[in-house]
C-alpha atoms as a PDB file:
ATOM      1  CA  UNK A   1      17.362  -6.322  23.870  1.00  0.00           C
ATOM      2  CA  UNK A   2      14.352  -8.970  23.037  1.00  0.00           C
ATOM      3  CA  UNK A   3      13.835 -11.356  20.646  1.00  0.00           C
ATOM      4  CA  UNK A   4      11.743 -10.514  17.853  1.00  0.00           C
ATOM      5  CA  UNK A   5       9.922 -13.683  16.717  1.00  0.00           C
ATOM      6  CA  UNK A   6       8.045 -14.478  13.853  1.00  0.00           C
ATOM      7  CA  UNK A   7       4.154 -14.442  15.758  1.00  0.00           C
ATOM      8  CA  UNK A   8       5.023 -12.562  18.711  1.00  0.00           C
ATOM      9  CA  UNK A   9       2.394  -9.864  19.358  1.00  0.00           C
ATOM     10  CA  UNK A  10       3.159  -6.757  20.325  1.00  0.00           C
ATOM     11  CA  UNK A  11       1.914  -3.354  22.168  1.00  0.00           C
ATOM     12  CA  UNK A  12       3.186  -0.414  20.416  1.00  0.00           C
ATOM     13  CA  UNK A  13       3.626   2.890  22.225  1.00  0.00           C
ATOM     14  CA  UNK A  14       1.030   4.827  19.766  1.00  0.00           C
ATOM     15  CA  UNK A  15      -2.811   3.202  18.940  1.00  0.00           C
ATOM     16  CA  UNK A  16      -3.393   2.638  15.104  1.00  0.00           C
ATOM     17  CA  UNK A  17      -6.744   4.736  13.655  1.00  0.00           C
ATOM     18  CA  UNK A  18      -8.620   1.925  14.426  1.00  0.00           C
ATOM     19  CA  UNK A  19      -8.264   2.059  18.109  1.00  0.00           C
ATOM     20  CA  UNK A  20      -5.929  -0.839  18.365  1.00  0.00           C
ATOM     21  CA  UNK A  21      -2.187  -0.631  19.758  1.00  0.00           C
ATOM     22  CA  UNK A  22      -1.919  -4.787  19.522  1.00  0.00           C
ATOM     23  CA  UNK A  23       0.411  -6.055  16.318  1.00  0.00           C
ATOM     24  CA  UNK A  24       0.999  -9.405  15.047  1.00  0.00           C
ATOM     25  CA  UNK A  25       4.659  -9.768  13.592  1.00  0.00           C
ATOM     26  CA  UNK A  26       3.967 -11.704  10.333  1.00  0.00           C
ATOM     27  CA  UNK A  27       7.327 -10.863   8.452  1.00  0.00           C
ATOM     28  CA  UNK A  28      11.476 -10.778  10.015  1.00  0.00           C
ATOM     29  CA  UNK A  29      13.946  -9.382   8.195  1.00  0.00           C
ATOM     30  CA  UNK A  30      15.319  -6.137   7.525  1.00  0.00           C
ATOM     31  CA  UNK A  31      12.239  -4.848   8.278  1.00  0.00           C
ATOM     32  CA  UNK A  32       9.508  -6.400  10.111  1.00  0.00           C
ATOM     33  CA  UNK A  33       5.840  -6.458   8.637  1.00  0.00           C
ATOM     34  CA  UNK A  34       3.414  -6.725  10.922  1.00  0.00           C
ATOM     35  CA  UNK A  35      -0.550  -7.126  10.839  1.00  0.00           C
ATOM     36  CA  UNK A  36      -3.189  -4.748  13.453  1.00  0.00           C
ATOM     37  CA  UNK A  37      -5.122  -7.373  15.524  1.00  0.00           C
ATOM     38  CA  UNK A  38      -8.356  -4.114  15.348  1.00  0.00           C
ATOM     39  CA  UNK A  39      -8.782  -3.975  11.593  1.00  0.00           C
ATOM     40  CA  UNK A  40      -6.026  -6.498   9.600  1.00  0.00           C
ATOM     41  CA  UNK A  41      -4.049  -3.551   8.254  1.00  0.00           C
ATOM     42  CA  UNK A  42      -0.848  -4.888   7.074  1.00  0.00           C
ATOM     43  CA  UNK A  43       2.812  -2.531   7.539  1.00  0.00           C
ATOM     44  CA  UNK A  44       6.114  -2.457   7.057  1.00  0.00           C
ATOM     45  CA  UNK A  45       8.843  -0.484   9.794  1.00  0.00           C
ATOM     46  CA  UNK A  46      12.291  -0.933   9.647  1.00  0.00           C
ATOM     47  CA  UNK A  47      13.787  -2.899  12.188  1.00  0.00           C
ATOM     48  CA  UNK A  48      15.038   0.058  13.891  1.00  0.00           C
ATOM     49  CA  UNK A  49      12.020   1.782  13.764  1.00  0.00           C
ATOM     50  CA  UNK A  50      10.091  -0.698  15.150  1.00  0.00           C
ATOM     51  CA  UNK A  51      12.664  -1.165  18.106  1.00  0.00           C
ATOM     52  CA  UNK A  52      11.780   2.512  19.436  1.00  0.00           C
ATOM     53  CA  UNK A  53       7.994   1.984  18.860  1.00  0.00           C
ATOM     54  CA  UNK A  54       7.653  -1.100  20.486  1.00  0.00           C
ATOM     55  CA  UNK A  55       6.245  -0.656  23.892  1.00  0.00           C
ATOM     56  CA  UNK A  56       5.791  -4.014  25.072  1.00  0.00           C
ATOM     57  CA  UNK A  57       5.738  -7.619  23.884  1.00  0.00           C
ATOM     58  CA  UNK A  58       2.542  -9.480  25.576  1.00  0.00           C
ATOM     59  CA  UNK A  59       2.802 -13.263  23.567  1.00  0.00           C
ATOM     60  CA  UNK A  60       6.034 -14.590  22.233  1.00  0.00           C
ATOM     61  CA  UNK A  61       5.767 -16.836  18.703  1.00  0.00           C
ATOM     62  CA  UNK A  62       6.979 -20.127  18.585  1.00  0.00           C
ATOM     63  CA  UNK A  63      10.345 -21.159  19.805  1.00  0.00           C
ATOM     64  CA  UNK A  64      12.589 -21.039  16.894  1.00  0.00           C
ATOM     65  CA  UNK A  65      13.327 -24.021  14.361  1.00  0.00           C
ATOM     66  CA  UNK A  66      17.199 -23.710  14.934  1.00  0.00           C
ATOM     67  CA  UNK A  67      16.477 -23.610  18.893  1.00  0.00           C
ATOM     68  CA  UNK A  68      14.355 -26.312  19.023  1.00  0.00           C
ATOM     69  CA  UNK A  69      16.601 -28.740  17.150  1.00  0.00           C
ATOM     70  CA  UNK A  70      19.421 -27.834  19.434  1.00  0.00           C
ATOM     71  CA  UNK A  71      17.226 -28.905  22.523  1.00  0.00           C
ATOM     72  CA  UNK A  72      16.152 -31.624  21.312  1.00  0.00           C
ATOM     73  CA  UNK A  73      19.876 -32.875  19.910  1.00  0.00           C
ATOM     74  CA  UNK A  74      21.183 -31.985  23.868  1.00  0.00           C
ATOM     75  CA  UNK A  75      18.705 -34.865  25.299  1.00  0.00           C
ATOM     76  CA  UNK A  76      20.038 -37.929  26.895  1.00  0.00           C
END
């Protein structure tokens, strides 16, 4: 299973109204809220949900704060 990240953006396997199949994830939790990159509509899926409808993940966000801190600790 991936890593959902907060600023990844995803494909999903159905288009929106507006044409656009391309999500920005703006929200992690319980559920995950995500923004359309066609026309800024904002949503909310359950995490489980949005595991089945997720098609693809083309950018990954950030590198999280927890992981980065435990890189940079490991350095000589």
């Amino acid at each position: 299973m991936e890593e959902i990240r907060l600023g990844d953006v995803v494909q999903m396997r159905k288009t929106h109204p507006c044409g656009s199949d391309q999500w920005k994830i703006i929200r992690i939790g319980a559920d995950i809220k995500m923004k359309c990159l066609g026309c800024g509509r904002i949503v909310m899926l359950e995490r489980a949900v949005f595991t089945k409808r997720r098609k693809k993940t083309i950018t990954q966000g950030p590198i999280p704060e927890a992981e980065t801190l435990r890189q940079l600790m490991n350095q000589p």
